[in-house]
Protein backbone atom coordinates (compact mmCIF):
# COMPACT_ATOMS: atom_id res chain seq x y z
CA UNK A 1 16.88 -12.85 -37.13
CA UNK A 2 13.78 -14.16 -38.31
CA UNK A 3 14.04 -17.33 -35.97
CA UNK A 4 14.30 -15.24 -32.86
CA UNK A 5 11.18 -13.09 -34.25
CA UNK A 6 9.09 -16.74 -34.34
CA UNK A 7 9.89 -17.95 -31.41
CA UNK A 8 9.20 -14.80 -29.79
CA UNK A 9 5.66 -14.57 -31.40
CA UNK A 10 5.06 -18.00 -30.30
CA UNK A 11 6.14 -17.20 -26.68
CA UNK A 12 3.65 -14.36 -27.01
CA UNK A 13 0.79 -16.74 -28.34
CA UNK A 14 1.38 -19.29 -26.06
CA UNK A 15 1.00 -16.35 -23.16
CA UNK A 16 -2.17 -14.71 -24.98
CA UNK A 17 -3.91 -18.74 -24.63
CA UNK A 18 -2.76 -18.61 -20.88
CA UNK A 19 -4.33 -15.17 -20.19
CA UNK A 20 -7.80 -16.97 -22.52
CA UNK A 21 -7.74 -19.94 -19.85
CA UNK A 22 -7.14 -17.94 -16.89
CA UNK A 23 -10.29 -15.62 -17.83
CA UNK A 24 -12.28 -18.57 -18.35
CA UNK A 25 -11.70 -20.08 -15.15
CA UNK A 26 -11.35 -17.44 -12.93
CA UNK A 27 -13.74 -17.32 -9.72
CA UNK A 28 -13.18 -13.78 -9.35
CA UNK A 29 -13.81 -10.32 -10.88
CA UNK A 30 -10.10 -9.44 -9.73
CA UNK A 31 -8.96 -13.20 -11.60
CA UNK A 32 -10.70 -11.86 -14.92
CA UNK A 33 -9.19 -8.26 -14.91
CA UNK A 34 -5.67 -9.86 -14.27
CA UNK A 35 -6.22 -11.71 -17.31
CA UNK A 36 -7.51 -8.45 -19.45
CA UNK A 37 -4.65 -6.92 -18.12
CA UNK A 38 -2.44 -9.66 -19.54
CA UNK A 39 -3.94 -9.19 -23.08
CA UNK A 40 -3.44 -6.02 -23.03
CA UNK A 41 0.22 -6.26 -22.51
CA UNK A 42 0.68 -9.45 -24.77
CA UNK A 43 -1.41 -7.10 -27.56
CA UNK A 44 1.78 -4.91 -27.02
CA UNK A 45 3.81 -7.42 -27.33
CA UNK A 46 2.48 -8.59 -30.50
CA UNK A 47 2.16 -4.69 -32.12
CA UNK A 48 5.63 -3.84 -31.18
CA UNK A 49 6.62 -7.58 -32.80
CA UNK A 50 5.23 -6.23 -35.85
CA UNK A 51 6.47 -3.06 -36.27
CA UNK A 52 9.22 -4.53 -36.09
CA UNK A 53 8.92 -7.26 -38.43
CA UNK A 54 6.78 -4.52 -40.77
CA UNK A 55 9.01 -1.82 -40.23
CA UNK A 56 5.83 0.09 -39.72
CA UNK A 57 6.52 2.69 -37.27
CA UNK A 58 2.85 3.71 -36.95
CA UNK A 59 2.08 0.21 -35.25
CA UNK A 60 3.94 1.37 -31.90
CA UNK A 61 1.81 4.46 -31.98
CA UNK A 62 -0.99 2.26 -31.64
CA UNK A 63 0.76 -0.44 -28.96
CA UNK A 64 1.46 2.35 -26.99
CA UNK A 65 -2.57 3.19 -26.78
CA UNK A 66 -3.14 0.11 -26.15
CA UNK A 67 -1.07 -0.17 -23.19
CA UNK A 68 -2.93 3.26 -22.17
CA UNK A 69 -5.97 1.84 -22.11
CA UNK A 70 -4.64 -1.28 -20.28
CA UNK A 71 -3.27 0.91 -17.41
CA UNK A 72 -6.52 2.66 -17.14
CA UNK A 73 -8.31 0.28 -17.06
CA UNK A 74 -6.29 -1.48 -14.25
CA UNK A 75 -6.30 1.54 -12.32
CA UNK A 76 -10.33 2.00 -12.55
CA UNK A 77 -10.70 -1.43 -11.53
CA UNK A 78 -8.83 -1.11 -8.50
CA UNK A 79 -10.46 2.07 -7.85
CA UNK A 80 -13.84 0.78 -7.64
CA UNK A 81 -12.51 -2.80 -5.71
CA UNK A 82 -11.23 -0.67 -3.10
CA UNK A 83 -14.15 1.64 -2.98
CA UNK A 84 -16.56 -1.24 -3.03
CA UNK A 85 -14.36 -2.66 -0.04
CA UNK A 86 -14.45 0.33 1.74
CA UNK A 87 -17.62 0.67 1.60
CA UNK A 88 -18.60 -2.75 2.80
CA UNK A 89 -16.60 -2.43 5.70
CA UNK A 90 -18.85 0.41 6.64
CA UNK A 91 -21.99 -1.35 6.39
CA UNK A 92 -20.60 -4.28 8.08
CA UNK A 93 -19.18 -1.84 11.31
CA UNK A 94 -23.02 -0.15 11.02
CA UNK A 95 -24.50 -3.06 11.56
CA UNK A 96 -22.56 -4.30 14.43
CA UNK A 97 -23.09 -1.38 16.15
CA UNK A 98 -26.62 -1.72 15.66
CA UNK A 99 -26.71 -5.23 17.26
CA UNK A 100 -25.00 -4.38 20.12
CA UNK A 101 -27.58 -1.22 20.68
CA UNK A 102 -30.26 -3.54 20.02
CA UNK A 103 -28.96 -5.77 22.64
């Protein structure tokens, strides 16, 4: 049992330095909250792993927070990209329109 527990914690690792790189080198704002949003669920991962391992039931309590806070931050981000969007497409039609009156 204890093999199955190590590889999965390295598996887990190995995904938590994927989610480090991809935050690094990502070009965009939506890149870098992909790769929050991967901690977030790797953190679960890892707390769950643990409780597990620890037998300490208070851990998934706390990985279940934690994946809370993930999903609301997700949601706020996409809430303000689409609002953001939204709104640019508004200044953007504004300002056509205002060309062709000017014309």
């Amino acid at each position: 049992m204890i093999g199955s527990e190590l590889l999965l914690a390295l598996l887990l690792l190995v995904n938590l330095g994927a989610a480090l790189i991809r935050a690094a080198q990502g070009p965009t704002a939506a890149d870098r909250m992909l790769a929050a949003l991967l901690f977030g669920s790797t953190g679960v991962g890892i707390l769950v792993l643990l409780a597990v391992i620890q037998q300490t039931p208070a851990l998934i309590d706390v990985a279940l927070t934690l994946a809370l806070l993930a999903a609301i931050s997700g949601i706020a981000f996409a809430q303000r990209a689409w609002s953001q969007a939204v709104l640019g497409r508004r200044r953007g039609t504004a300002t056509k329109t205002e060309d062709n009156d000017a014309a």
